[in-house]
N, C-alpha and C. Protein backbone atom coordinates (compact mmCIF):
# COMPACT_ATOMS: atom_id res chain seq x y z
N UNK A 1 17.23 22.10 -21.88
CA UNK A 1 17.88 22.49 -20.64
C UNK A 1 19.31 21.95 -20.62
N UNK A 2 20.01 22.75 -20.12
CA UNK A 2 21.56 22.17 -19.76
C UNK A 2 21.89 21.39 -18.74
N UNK A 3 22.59 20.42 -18.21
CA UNK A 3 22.35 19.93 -17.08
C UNK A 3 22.85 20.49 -16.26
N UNK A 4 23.35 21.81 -15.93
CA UNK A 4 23.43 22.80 -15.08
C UNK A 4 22.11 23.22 -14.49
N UNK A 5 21.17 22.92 -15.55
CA UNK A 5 20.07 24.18 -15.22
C UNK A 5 19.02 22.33 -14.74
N UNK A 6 19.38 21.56 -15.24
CA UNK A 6 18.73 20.96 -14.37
C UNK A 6 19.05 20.05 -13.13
N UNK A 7 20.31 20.37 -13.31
CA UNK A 7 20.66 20.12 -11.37
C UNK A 7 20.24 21.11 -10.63
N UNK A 8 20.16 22.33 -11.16
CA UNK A 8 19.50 23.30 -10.09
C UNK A 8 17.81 22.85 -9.88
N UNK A 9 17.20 22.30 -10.73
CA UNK A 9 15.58 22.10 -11.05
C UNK A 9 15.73 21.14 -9.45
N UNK A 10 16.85 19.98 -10.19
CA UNK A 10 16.59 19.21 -8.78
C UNK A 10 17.06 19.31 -7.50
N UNK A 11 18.05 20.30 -7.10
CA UNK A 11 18.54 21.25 -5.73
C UNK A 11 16.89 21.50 -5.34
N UNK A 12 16.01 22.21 -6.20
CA UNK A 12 14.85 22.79 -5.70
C UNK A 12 14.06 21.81 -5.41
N UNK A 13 14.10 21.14 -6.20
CA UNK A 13 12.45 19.88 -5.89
C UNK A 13 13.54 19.31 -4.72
N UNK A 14 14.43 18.98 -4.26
CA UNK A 14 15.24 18.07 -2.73
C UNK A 14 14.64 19.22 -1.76
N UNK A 15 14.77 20.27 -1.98
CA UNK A 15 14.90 21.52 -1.41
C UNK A 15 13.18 21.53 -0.81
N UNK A 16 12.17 21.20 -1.60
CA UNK A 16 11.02 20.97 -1.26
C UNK A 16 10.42 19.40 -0.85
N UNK A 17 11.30 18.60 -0.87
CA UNK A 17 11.00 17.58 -0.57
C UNK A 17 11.39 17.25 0.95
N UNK A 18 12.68 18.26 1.60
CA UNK A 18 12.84 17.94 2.95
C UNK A 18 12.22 18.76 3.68
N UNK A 19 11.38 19.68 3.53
CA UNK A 19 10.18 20.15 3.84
C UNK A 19 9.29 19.13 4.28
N UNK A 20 9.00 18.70 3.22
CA UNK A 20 7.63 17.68 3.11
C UNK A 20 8.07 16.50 4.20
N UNK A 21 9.26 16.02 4.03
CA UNK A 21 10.06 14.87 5.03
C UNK A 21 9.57 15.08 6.32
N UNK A 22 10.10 16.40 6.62
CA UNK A 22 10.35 16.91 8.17
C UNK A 22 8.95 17.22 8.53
N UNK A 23 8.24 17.15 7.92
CA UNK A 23 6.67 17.34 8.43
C UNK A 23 5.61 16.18 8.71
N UNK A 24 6.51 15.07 7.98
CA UNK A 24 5.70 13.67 7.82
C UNK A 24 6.41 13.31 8.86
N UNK A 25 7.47 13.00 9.25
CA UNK A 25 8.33 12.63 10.54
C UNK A 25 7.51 13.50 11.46
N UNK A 26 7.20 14.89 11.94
CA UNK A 26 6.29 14.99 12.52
C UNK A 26 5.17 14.27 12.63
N UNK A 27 4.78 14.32 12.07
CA UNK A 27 3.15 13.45 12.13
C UNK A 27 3.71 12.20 12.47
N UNK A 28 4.35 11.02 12.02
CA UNK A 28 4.99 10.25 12.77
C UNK A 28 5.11 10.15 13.82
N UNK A 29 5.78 10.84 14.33
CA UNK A 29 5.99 11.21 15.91
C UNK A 29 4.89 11.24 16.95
N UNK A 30 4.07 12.03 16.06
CA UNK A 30 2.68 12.43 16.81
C UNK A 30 1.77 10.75 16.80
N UNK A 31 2.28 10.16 15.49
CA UNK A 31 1.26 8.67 15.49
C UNK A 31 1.79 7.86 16.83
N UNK A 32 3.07 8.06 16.86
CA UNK A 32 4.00 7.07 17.68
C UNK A 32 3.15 7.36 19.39
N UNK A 33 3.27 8.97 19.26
CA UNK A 33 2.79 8.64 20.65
C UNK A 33 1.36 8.58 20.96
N UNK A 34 0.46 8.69 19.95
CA UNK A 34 -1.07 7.81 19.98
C UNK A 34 -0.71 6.59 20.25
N UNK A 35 -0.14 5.60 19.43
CA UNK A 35 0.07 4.43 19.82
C UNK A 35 0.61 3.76 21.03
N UNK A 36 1.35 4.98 21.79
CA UNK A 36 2.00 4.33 23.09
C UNK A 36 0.81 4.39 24.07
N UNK A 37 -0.18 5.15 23.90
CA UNK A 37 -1.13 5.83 24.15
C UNK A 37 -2.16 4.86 24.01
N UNK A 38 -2.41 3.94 23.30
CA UNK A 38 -3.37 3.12 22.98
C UNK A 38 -3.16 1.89 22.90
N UNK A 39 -1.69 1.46 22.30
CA UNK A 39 -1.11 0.41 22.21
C UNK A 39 -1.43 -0.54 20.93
N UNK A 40 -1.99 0.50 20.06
CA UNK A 40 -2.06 -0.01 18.72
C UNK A 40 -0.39 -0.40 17.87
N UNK A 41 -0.23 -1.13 16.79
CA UNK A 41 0.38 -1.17 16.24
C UNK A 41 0.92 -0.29 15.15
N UNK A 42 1.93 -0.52 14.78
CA UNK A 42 3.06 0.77 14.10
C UNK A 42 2.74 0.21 12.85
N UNK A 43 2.93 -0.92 12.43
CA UNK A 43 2.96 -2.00 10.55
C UNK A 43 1.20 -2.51 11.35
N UNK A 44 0.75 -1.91 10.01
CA UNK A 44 -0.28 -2.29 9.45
C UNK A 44 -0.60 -2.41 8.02
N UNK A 45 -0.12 -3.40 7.74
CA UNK A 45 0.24 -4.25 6.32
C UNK A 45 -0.87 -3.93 5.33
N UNK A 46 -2.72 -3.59 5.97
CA UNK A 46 -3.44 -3.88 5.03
C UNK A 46 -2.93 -1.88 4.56
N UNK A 47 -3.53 -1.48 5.52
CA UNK A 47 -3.73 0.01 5.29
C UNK A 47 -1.98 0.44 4.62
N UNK A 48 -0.86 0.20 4.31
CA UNK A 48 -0.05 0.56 3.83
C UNK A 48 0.26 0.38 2.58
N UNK A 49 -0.41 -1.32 2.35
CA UNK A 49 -1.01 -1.53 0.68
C UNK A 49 -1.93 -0.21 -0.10
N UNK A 50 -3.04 -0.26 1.02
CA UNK A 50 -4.20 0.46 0.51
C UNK A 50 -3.48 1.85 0.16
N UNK A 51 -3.05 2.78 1.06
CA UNK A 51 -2.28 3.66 0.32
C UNK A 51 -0.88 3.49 -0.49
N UNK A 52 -0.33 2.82 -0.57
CA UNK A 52 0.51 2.51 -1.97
C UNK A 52 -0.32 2.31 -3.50
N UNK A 53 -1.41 1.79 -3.31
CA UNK A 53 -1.93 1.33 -4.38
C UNK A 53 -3.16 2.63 -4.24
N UNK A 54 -3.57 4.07 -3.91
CA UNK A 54 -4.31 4.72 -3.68
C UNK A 54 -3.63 5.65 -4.62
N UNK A 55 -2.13 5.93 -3.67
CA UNK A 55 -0.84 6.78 -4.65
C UNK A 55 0.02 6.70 -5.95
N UNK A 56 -0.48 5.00 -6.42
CA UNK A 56 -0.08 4.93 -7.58
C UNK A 56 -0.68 4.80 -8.82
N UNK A 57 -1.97 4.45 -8.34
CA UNK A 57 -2.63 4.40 -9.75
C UNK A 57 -2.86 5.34 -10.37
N UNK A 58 -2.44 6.40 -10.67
CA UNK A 58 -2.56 7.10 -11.67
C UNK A 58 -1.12 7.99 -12.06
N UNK A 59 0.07 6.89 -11.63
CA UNK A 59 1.45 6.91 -11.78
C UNK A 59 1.69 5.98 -12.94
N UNK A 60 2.53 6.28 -14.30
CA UNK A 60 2.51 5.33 -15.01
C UNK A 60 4.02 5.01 -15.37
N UNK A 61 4.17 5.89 -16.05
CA UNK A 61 5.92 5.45 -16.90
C UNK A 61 6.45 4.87 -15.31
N UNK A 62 6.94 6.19 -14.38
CA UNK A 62 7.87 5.30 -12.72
C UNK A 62 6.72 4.77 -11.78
N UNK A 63 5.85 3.57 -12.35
CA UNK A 63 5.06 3.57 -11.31
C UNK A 63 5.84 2.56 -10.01
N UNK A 64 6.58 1.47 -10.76
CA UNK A 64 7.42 0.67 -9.65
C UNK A 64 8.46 1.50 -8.83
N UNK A 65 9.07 2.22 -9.65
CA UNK A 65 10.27 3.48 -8.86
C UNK A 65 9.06 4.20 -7.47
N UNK A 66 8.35 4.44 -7.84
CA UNK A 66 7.20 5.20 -6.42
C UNK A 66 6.98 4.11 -5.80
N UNK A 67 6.41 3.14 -6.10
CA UNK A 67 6.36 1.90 -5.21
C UNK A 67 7.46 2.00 -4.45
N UNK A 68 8.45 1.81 -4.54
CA UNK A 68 9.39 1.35 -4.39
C UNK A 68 10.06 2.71 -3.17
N UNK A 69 9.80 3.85 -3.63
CA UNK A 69 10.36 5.23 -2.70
C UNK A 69 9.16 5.35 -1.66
N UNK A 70 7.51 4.43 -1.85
CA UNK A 70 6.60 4.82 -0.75
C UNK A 70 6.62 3.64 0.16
N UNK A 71 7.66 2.45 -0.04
CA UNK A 71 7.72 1.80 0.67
C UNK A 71 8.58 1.97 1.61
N UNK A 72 10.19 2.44 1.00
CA UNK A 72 10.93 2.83 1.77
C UNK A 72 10.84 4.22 2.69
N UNK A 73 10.15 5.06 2.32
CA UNK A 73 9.44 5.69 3.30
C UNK A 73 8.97 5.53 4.51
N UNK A 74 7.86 4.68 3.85
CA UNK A 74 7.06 4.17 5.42
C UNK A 74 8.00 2.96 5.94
N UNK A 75 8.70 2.32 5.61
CA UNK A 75 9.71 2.04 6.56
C UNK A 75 10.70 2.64 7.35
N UNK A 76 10.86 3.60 6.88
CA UNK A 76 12.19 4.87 7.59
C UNK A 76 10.59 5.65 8.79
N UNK A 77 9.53 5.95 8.24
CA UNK A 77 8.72 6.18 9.07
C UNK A 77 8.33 5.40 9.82
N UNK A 78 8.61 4.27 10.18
CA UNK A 78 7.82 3.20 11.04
C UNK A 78 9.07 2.93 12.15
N UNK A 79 10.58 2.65 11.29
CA UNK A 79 11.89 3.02 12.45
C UNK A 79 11.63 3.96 13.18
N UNK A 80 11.33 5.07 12.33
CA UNK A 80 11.16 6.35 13.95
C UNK A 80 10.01 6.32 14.75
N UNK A 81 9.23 5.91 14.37
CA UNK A 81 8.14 5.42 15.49
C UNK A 81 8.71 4.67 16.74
N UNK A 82 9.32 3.56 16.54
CA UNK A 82 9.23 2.69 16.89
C UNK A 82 10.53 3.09 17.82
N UNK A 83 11.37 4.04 17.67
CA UNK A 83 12.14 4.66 18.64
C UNK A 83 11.50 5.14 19.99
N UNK A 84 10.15 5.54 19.65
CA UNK A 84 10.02 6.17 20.51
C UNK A 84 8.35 5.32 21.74
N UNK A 85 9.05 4.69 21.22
CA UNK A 85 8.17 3.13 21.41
C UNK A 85 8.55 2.08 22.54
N UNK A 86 9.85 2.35 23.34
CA UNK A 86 10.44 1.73 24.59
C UNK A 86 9.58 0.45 25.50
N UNK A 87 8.38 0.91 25.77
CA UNK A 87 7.73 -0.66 26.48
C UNK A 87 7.34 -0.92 25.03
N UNK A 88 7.19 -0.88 23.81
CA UNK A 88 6.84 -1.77 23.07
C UNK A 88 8.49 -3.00 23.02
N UNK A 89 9.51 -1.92 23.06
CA UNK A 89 10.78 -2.81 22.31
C UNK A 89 10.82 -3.86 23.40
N UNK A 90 10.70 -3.24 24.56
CA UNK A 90 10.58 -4.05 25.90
C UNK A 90 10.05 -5.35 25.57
N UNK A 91 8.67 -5.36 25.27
CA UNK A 91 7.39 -6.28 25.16
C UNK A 91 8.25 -7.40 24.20
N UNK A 92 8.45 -6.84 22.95
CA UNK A 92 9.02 -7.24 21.76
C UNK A 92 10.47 -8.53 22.29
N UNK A 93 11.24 -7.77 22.45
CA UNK A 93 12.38 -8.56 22.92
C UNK A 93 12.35 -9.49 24.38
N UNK A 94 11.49 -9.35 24.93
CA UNK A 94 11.60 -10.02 26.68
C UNK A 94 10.89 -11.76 25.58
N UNK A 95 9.81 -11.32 24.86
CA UNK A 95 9.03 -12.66 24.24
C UNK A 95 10.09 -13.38 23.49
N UNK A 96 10.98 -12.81 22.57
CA UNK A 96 11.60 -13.09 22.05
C UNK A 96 13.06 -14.03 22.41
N UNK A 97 13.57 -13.47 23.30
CA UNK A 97 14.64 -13.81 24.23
C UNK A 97 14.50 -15.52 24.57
N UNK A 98 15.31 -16.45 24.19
CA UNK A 98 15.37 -17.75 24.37
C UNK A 98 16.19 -17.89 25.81
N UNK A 99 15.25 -18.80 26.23
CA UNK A 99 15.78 -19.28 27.69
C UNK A 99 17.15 -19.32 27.67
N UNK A 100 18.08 -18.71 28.45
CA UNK A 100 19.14 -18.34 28.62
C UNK A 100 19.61 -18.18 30.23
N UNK A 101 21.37 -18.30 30.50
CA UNK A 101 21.63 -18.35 31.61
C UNK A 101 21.86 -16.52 31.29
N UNK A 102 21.86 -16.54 32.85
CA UNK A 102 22.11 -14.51 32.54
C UNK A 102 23.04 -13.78 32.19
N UNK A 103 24.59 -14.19 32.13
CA UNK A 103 25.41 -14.10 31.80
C UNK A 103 25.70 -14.01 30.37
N UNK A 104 24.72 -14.82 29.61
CA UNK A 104 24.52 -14.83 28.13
C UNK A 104 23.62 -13.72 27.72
N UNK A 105 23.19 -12.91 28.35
CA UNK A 105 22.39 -11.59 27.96
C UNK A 105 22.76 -11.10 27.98
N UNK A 106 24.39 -11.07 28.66
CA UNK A 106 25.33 -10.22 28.52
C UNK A 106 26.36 -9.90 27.33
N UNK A 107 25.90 -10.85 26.08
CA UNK A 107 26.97 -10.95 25.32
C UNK A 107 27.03 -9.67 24.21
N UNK A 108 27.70 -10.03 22.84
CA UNK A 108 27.99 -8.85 22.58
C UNK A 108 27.81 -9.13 20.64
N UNK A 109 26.84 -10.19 20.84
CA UNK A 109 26.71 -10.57 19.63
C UNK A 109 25.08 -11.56 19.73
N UNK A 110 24.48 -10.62 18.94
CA UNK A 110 23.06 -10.88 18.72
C UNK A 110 22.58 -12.42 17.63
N UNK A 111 21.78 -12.92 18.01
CA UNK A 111 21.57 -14.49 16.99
C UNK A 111 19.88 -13.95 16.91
N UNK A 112 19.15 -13.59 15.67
CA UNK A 112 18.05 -13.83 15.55
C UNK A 112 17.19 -14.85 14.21
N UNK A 113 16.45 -15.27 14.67
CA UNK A 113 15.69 -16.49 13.91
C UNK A 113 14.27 -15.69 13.61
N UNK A 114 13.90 -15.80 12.35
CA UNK A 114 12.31 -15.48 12.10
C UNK A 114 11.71 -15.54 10.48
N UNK A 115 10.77 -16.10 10.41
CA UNK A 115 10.54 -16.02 9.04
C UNK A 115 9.06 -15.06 8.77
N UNK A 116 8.99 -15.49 7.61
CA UNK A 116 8.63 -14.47 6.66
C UNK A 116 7.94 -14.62 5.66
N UNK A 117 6.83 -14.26 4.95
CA UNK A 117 6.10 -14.94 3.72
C UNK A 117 6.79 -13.68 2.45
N UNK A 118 7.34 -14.92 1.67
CA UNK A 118 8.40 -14.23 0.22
C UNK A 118 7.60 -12.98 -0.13
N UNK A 119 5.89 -13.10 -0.44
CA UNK A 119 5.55 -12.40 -1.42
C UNK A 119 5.41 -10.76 -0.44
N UNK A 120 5.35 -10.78 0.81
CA UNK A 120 4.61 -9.56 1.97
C UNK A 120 5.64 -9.28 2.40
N UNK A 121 6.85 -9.63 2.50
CA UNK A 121 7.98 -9.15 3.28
C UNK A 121 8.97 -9.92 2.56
N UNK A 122 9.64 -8.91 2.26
CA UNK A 122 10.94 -10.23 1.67
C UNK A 122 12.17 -9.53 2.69
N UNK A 123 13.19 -10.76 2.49
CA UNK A 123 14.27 -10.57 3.06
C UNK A 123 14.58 -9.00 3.09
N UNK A 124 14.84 -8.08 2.13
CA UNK A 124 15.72 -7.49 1.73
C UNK A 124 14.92 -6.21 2.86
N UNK A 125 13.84 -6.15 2.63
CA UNK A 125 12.88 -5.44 3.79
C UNK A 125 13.78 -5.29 4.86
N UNK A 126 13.63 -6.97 5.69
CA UNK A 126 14.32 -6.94 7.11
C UNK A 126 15.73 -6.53 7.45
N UNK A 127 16.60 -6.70 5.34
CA UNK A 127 18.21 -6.50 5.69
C UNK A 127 18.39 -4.85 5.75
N UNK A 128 17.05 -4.37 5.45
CA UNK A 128 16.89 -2.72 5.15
C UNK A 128 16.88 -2.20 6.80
N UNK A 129 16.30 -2.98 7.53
CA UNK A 129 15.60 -1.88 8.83
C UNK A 129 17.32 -2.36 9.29
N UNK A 130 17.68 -3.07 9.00
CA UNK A 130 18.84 -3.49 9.95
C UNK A 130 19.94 -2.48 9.70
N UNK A 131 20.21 -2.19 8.30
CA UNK A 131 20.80 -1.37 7.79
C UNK A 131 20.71 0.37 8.45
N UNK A 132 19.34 0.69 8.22
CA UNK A 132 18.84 2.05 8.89
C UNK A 132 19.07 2.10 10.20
N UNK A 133 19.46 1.08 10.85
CA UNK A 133 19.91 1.41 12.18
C UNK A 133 21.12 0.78 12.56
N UNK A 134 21.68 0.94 11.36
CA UNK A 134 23.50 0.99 11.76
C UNK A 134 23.91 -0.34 12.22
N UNK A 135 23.18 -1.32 12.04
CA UNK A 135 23.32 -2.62 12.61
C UNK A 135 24.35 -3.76 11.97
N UNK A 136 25.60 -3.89 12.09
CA UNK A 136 26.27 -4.84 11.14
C UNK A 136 25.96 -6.05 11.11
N UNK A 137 25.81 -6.80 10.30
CA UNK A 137 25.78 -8.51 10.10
C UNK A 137 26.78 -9.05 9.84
N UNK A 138 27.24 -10.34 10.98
CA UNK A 138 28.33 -11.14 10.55
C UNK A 138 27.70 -12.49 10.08
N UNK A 139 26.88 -12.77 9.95
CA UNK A 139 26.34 -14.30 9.40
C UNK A 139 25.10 -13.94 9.58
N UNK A 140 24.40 -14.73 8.03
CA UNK A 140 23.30 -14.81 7.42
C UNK A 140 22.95 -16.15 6.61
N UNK A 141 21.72 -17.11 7.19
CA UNK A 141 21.50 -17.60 6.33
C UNK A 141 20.11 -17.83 5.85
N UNK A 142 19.38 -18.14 5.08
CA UNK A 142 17.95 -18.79 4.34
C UNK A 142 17.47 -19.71 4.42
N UNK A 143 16.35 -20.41 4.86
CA UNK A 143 15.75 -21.56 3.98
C UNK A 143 14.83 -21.20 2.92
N UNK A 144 14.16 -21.63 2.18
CA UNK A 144 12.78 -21.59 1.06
C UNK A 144 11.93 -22.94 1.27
N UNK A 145 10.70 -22.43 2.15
CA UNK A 145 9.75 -23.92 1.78
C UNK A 145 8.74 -23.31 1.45
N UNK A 146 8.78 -23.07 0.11
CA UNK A 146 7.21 -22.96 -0.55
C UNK A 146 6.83 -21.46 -0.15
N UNK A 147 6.39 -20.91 -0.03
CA UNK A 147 6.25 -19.09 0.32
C UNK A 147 7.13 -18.68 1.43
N UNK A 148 7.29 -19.24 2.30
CA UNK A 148 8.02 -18.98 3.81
C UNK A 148 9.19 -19.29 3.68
N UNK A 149 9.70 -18.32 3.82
CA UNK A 149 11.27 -18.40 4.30
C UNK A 149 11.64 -17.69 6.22
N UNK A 150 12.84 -18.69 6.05
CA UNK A 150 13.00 -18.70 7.40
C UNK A 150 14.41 -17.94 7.42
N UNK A 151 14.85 -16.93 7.99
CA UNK A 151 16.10 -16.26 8.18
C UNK A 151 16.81 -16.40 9.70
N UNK A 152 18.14 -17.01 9.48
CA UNK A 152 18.70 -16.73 10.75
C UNK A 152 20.30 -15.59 10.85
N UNK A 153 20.21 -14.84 11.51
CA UNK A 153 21.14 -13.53 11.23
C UNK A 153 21.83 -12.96 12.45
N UNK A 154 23.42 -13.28 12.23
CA UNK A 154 23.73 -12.97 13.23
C UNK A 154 24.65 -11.69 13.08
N UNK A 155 24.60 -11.00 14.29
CA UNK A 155 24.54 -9.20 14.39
C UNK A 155 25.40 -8.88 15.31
N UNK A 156 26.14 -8.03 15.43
CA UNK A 156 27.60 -7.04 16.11
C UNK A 156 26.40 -6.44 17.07
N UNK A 157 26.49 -6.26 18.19
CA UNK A 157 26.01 -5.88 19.12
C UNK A 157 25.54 -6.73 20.26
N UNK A 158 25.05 -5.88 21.29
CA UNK A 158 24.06 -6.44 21.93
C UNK A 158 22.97 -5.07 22.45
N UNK A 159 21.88 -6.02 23.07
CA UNK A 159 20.82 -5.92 23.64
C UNK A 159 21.06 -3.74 24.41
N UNK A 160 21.48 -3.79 24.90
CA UNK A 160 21.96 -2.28 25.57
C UNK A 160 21.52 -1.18 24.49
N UNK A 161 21.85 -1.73 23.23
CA UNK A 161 22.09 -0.56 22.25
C UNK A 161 20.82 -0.24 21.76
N UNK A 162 20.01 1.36 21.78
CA UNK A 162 19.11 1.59 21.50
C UNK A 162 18.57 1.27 20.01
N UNK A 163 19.94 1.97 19.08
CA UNK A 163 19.77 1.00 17.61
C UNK A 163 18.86 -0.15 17.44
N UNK A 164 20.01 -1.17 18.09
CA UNK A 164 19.36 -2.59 18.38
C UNK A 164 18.34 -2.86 18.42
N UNK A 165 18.11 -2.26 19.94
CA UNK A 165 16.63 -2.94 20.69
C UNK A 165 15.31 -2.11 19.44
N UNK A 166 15.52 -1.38 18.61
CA UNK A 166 14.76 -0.41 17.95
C UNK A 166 14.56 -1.40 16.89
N UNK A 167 15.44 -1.98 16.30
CA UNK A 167 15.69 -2.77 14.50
C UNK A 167 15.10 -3.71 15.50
N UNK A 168 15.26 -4.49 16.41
CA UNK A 168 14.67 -5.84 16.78
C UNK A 168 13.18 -6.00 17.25
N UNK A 169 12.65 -4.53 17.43
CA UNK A 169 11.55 -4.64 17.75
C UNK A 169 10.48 -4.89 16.32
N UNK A 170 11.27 -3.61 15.68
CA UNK A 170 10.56 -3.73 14.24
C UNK A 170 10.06 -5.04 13.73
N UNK A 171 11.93 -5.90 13.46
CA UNK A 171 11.96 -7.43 13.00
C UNK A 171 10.90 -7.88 13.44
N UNK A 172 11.08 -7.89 15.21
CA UNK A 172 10.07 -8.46 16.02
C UNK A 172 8.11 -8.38 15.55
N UNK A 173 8.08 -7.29 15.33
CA UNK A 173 6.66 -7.27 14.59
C UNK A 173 6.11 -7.15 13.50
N UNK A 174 7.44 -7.05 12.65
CA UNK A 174 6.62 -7.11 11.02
C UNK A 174 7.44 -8.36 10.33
N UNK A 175 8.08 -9.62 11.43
CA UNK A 175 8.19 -10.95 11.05
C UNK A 175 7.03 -11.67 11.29
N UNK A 176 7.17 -13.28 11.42
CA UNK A 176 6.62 -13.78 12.63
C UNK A 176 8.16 -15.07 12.81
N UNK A 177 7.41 -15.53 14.06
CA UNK A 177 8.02 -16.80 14.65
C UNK A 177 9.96 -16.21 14.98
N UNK A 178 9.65 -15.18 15.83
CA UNK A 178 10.65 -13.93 15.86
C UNK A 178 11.21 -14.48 17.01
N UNK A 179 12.64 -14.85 17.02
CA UNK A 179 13.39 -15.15 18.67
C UNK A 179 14.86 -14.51 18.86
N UNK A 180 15.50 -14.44 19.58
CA UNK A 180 16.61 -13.85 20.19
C UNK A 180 17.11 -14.65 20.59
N UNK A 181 18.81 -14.68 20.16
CA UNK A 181 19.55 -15.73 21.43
C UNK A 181 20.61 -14.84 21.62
N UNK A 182 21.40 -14.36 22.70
CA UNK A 182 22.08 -13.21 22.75
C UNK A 182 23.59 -14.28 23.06
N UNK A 183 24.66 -13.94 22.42
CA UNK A 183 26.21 -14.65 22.41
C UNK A 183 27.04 -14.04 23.06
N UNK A 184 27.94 -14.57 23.82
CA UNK A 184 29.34 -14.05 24.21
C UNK A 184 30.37 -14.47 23.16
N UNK A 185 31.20 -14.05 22.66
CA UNK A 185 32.82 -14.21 22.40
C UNK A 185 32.82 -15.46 22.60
């Protein structure tokens, strides 16, 4: 094949793949509002293993590359859930929110603290959802004690912005030990 003829191969397989997208984002949608509906959770860690490891075993030469595209998936699928998820972000951020005067909820620069076990979530996860929702970072830092790491990350915005309150809910439930301190200038 020429690579003419196989950029067209792959125009077609994109071409059938945002098909397939726009139909799973449906169903998404449809999970999201069972769950508002029930009040089940969006990350369910066991069942997302179980199908990663359902869809790959019998993937060999790219089996990490699919890992790797069915994770980021169901994370881009779990952001749009979770849009449409409002008393959850509610729930999420009111717990989160460190005793504060009110004036400081007003600020315009986000401080969040939460860790994380290295091997089930790694950093790059949480710098991903932050990313997918347009969220800039001005300071980031780490600890490492032994599996758990602890991240503290501070973020261009505030609280108002649907983005936001959307990436913080996520953080909020597929961290733990998840808090908010909201900054002024």
């Amino acid at each position: 094949m020429t690579l003419e003829e196989i950029r067209c191969e792959i125009d077609n397989v994109d071409t059938q793949m945002k098909e397939l997208f726009l139909k799973r984002m449906e169903c998404a949608r449809n999970v999201a509002q069972e769950k508002s509906r029930t009040g089940g959770d969006v990350y369910v860690p066991e069942r997302e293993e179980e199908i990663i490891r359902k869809r790959t075993e019998d993937v060999k030469e790219v089996q990490s590359e699919y890992i790797e595209f069915l994770r980021y998936l169901m994370t881009v699928s779990r952001k749009y859930q979770y849009g449409f998820l409002s008393g959850m972000q509610d729930s999420v951020i009111e717990k989160a929110l460190k005793v504060q005067k009110e004036k400081a909820v007003e600020g315009n620069r986000v401080e969040i603290t939460f860790r994380m076990d290295k091997e089930k979530n790694n950093l790059y996860h949480f710098l991903n959802v932050l990313h997918l929702n347009g969220i800039r970072i001005e300071k980031l830092s780490l600890e490492s004690e032994g599996q758990i790491q602890t991240a503290v990350i501070l973020l261009e915005g505030n609280l108002e912005n649907s983005e936001m309150r959307r990436a913080l809910c996520q953080i909020g439930k597929e961290a733990f030990d998840f808090s908010i301190t909201v900054m002024s200038e």
